[in-house]
N, C-alpha and C. Protein backbone atom coordinates (compact mmCIF):
# COMPACT_ATOMS: atom_id res chain seq x y z
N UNK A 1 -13.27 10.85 14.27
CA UNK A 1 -12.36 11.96 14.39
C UNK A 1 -11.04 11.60 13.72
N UNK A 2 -10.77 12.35 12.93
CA UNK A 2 -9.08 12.36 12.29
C UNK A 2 -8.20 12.43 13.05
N UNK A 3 -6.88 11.24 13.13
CA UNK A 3 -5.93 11.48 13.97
C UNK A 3 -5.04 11.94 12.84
N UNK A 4 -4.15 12.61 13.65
CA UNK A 4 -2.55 13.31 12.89
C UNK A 4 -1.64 12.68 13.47
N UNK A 5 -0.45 12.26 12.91
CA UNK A 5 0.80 11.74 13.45
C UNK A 5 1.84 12.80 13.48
N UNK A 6 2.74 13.16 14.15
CA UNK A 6 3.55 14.25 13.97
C UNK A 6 4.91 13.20 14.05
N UNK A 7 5.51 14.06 12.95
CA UNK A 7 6.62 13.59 11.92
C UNK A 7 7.40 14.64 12.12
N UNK A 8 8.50 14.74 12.71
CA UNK A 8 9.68 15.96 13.17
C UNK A 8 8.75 17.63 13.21
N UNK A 9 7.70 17.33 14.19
CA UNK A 9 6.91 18.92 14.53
C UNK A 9 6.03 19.00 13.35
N UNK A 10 5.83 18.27 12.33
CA UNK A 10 4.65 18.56 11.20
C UNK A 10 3.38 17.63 11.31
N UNK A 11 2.39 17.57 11.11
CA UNK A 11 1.37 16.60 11.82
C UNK A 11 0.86 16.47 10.31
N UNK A 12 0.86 14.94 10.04
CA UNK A 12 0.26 14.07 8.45
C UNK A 12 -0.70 13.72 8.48
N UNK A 13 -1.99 13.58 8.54
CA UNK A 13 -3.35 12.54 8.99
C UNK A 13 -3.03 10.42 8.37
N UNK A 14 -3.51 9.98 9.15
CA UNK A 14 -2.97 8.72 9.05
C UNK A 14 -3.30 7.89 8.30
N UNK A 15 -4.44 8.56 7.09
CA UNK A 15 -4.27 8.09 5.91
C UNK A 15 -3.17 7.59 4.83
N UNK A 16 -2.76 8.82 5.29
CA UNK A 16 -1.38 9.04 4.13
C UNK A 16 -0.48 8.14 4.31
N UNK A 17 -0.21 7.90 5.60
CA UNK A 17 0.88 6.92 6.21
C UNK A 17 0.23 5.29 5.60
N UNK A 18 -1.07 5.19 5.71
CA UNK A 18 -1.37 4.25 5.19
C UNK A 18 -1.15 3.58 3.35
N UNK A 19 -1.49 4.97 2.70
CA UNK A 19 -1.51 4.93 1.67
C UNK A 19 -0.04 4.84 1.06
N UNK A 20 1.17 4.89 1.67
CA UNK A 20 2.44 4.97 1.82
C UNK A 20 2.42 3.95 1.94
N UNK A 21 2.26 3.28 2.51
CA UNK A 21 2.58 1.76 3.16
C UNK A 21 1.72 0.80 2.17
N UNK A 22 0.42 1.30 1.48
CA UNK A 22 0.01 0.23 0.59
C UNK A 22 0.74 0.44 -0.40
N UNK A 23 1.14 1.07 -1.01
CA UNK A 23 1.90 1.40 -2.49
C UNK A 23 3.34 1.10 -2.10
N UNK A 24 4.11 1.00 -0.77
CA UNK A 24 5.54 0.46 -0.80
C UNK A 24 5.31 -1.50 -0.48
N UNK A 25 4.11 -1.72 0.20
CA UNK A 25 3.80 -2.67 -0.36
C UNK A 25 3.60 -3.84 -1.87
N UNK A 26 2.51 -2.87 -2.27
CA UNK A 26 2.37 -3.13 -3.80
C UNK A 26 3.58 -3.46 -4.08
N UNK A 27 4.32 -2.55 -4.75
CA UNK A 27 6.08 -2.45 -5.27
C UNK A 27 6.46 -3.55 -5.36
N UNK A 28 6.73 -3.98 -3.45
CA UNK A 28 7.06 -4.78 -3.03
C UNK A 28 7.03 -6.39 -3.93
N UNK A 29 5.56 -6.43 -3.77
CA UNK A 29 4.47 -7.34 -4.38
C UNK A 29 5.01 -7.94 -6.18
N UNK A 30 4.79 -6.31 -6.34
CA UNK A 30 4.92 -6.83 -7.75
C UNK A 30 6.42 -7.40 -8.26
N UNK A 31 7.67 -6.93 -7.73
CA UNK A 31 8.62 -6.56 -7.49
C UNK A 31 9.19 -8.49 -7.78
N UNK A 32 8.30 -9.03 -6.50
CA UNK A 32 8.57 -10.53 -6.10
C UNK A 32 7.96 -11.32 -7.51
N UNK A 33 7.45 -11.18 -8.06
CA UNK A 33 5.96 -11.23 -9.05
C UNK A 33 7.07 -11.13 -10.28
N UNK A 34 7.26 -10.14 -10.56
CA UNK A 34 8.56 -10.08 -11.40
C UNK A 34 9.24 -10.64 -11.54
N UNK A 35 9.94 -10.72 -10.34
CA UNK A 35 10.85 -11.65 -10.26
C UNK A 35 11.41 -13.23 -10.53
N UNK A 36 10.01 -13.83 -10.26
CA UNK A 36 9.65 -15.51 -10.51
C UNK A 36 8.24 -15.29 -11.77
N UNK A 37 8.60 -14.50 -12.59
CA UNK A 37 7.92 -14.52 -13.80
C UNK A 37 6.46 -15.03 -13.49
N UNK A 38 5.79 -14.42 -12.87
CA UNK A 38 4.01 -14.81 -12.57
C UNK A 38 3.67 -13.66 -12.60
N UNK A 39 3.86 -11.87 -13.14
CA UNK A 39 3.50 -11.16 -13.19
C UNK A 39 1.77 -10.97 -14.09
N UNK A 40 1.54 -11.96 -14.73
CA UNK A 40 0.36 -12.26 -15.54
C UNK A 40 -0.10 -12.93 -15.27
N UNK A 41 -0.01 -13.66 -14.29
CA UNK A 41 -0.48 -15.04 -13.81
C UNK A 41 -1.80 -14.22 -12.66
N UNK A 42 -2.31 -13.28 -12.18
CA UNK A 42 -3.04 -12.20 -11.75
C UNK A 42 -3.78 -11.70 -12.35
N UNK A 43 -3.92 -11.50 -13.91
CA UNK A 43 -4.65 -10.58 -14.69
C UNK A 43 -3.51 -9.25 -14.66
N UNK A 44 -4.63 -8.47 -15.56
CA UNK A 44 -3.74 -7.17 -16.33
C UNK A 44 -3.14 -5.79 -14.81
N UNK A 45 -1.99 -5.72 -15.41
CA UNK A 45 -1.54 -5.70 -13.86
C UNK A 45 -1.90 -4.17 -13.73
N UNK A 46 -2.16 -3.40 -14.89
CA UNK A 46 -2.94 -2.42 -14.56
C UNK A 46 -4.33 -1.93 -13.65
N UNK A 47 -4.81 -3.96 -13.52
CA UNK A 47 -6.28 -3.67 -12.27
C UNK A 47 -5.44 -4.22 -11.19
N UNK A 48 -4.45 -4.86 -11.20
CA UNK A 48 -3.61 -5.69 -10.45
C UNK A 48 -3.27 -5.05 -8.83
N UNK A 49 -2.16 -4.14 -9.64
CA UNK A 49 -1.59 -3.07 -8.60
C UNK A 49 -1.98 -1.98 -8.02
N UNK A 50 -3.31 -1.32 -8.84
CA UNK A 50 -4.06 -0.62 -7.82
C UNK A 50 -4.69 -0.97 -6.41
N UNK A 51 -5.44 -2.33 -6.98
CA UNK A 51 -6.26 -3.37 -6.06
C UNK A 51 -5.00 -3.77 -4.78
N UNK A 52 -3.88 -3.76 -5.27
CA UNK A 52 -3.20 -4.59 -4.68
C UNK A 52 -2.59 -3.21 -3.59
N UNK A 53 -2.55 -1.95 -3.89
CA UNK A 53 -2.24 -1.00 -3.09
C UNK A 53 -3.79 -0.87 -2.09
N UNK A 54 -4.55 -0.53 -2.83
CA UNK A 54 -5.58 -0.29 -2.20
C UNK A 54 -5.71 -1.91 -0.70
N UNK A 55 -5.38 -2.95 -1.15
CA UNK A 55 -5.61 -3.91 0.08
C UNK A 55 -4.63 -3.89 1.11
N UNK A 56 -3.52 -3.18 0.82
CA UNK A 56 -2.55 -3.16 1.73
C UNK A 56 -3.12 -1.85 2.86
N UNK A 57 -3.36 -0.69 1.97
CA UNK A 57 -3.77 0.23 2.42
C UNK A 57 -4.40 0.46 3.62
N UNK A 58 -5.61 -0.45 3.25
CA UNK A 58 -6.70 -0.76 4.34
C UNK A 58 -6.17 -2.02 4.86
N UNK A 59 -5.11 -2.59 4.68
CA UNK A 59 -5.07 -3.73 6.08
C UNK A 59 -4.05 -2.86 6.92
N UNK A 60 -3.27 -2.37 6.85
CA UNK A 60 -2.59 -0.93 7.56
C UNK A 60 -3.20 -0.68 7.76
N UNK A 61 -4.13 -0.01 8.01
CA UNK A 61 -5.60 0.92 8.57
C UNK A 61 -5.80 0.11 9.42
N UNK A 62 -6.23 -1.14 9.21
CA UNK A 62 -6.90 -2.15 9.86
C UNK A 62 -5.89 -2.14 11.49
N UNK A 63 -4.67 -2.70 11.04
CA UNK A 63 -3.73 -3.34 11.84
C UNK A 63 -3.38 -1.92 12.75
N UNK A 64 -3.15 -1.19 12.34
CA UNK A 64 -2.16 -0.49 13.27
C UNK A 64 -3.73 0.87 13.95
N UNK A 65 -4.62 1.13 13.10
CA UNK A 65 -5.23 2.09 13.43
C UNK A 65 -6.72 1.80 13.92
């Protein structure tokens, strides 16, 4: 069964919240990655950062739901 979270009276399904949280993750990720020049040190970061949203995604899922 789909849960909804309600967000000031509007109800989101808790995917989204997840999928929010893997991609401000990612960012995050790459962000640090950038930063200390190992952005290639991963492979092409075009398979990089999807993969890398998508695992956050589902460990949010995991953890909180």
């Amino acid at each position: 069964m789909p849960r909804s979270i309600s967000v000031l009276g509007s109800f989101f399904p808790d995917w989204l919240f997840c999928a929010i949280a893997g991609l401000v993750l990612a960012l995050i990720v790459r962000g640090l990655l950038v930063r200390f020049g190992q952005e290639r040190a991963f492979g092409p970061p075009a398979m990089v950062q999807p993969t890398l949203m998508l695992l956050f995604s589902l460990l949010v899922w995991l953890v909180f739901f």
